[in-house]
C-alpha atoms as a PDB file:
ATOM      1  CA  UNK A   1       0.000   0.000   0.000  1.00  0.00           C
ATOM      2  CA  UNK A   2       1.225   3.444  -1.003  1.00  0.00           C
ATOM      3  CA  UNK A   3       2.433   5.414   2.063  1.00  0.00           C
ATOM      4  CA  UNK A   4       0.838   8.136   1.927  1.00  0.00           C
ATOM      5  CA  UNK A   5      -2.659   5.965   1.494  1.00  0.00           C
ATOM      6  CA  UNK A   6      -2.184   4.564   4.687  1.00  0.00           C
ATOM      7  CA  UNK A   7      -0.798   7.969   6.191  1.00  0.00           C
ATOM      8  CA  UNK A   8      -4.630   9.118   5.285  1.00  0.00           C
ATOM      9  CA  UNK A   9      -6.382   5.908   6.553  1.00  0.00           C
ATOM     10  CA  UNK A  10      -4.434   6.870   9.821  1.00  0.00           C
ATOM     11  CA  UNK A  11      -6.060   9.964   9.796  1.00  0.00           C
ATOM     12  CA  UNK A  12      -9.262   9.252   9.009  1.00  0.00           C
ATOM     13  CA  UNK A  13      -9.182   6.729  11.764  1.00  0.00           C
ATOM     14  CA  UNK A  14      -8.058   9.215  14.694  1.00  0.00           C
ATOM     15  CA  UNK A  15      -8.879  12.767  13.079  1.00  0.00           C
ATOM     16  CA  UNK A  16      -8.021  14.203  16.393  1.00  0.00           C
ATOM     17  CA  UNK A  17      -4.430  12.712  16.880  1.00  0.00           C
ATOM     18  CA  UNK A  18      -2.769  12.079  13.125  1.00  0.00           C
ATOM     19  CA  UNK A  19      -2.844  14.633  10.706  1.00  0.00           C
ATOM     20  CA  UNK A  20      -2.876  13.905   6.698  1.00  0.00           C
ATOM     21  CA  UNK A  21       0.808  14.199   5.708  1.00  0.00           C
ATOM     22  CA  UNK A  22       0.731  13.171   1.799  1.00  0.00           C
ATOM     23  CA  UNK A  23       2.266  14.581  -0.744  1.00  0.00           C
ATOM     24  CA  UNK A  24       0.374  18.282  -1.152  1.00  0.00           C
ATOM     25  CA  UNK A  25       1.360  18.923   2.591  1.00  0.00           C
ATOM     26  CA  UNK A  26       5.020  17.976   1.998  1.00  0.00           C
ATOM     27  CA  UNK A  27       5.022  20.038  -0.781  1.00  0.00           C
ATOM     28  CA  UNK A  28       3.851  23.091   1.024  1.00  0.00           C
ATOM     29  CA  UNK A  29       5.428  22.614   4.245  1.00  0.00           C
ATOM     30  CA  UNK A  30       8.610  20.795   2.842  1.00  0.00           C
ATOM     31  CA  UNK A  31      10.467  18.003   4.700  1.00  0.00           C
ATOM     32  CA  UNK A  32      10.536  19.370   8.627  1.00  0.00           C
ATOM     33  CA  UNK A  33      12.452  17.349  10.697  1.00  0.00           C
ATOM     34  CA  UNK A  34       9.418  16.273  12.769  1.00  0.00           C
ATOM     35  CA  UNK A  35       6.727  17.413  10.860  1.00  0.00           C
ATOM     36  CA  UNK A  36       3.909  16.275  13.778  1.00  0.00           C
ATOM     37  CA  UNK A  37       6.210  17.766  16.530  1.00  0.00           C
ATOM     38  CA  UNK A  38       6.201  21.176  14.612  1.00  0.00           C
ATOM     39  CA  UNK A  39       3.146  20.768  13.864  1.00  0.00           C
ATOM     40  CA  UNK A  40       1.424  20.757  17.670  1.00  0.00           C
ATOM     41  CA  UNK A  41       4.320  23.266  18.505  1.00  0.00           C
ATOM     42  CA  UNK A  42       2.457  25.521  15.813  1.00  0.00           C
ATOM     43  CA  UNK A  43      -0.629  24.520  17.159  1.00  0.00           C
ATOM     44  CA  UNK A  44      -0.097  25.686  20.614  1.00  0.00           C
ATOM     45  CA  UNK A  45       2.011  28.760  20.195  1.00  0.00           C
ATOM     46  CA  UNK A  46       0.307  32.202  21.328  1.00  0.00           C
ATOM     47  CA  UNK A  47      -1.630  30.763  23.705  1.00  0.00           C
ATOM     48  CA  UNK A  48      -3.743  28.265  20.585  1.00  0.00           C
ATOM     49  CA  UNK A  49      -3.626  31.193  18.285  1.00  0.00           C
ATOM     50  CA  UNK A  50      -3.802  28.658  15.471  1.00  0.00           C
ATOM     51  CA  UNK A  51      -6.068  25.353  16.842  1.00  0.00           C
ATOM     52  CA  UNK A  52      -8.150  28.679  17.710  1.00  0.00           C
ATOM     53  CA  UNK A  53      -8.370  30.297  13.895  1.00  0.00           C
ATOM     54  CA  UNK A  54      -8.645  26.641  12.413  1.00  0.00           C
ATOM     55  CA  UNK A  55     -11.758  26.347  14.886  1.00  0.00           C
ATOM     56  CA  UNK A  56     -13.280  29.543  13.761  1.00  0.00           C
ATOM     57  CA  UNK A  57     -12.620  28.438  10.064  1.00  0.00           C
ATOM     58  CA  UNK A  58     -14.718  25.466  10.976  1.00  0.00           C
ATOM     59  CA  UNK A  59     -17.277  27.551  12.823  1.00  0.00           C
ATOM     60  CA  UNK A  60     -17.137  29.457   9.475  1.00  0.00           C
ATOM     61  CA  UNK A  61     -17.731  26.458   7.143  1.00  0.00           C
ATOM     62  CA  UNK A  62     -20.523  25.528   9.206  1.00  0.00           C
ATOM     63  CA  UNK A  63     -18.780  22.330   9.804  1.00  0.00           C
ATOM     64  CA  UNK A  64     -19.826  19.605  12.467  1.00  0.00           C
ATOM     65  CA  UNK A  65     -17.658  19.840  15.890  1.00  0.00           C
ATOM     66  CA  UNK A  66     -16.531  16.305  14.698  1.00  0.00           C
ATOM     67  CA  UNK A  67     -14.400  17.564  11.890  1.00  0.00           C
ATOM     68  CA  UNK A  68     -10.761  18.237  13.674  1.00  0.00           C
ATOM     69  CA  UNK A  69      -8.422  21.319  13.928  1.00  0.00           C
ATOM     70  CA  UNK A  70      -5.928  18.599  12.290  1.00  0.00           C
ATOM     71  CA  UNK A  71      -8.919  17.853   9.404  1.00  0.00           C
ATOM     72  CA  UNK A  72      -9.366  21.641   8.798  1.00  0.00           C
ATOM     73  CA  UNK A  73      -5.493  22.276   8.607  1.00  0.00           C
ATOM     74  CA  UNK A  74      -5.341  19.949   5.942  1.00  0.00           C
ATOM     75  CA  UNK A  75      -8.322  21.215   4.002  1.00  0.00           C
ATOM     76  CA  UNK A  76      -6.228  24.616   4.475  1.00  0.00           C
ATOM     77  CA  UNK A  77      -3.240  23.688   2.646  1.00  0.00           C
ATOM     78  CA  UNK A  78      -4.950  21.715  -0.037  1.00  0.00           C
ATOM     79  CA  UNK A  79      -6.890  24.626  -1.112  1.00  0.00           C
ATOM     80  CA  UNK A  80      -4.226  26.822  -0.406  1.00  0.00           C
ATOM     81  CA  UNK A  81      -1.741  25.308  -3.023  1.00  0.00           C
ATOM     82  CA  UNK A  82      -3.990  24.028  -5.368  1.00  0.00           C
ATOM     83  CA  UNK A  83      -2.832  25.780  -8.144  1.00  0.00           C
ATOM     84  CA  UNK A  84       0.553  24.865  -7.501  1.00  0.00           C
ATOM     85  CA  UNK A  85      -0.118  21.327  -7.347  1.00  0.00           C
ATOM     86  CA  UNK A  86      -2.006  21.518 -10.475  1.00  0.00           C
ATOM     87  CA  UNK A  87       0.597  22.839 -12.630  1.00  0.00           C
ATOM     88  CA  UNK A  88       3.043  20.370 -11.762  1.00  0.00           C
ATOM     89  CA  UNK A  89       5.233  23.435  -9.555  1.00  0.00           C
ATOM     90  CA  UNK A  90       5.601  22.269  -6.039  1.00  0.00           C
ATOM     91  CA  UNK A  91       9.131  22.833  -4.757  1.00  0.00           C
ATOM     92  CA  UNK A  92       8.762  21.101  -1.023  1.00  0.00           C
ATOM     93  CA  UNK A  93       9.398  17.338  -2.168  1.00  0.00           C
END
């Protein structure tokens, strides 16, 4: 099975403890050393500044309380470098 397949099963199993780390997130965030140690660092900086604006983006969406700060992040980048993706120009892999 293709990695980052089961990355996303993972994911989709515990929304709340595994973000999706394919190959769209890699190739906006690049290769971090530990990208789900950076990532809750990021999370909880500022007092939750971020988990807090992911939550509002949810609130936004009119999302269900089910779908995850993690879920939303990843929604975020995805849209975020669609474009990118879609002409073949990602630079982070």
């Amino acid at each position: 099975m293709d990695p980052d397949c089961q990355r996303k099963l993972l994911a989709r199993k515990r929304p709340r403890l595994l973000p999706v780390y394919d190959q769209v997130v890699r190739c906006v965030l690049g290769r971090p050393k530990s990208f789900w140690l950076d990532l809750h660092a990021a999370l909880r900086v500022d007092n939750w500044a971020l988990h807090h604006e992911l939550m509002a983006l949810r609130q936004a969406a009119d999302l269900p309380e089910t779908v995850s700060a993690l879920w939303v992040c990843d929604v975020v980048l995805w849209m975020h470098h669609r474009t990118d993706r879609l002409q073949g120009s990602c630079t982070g892999i």
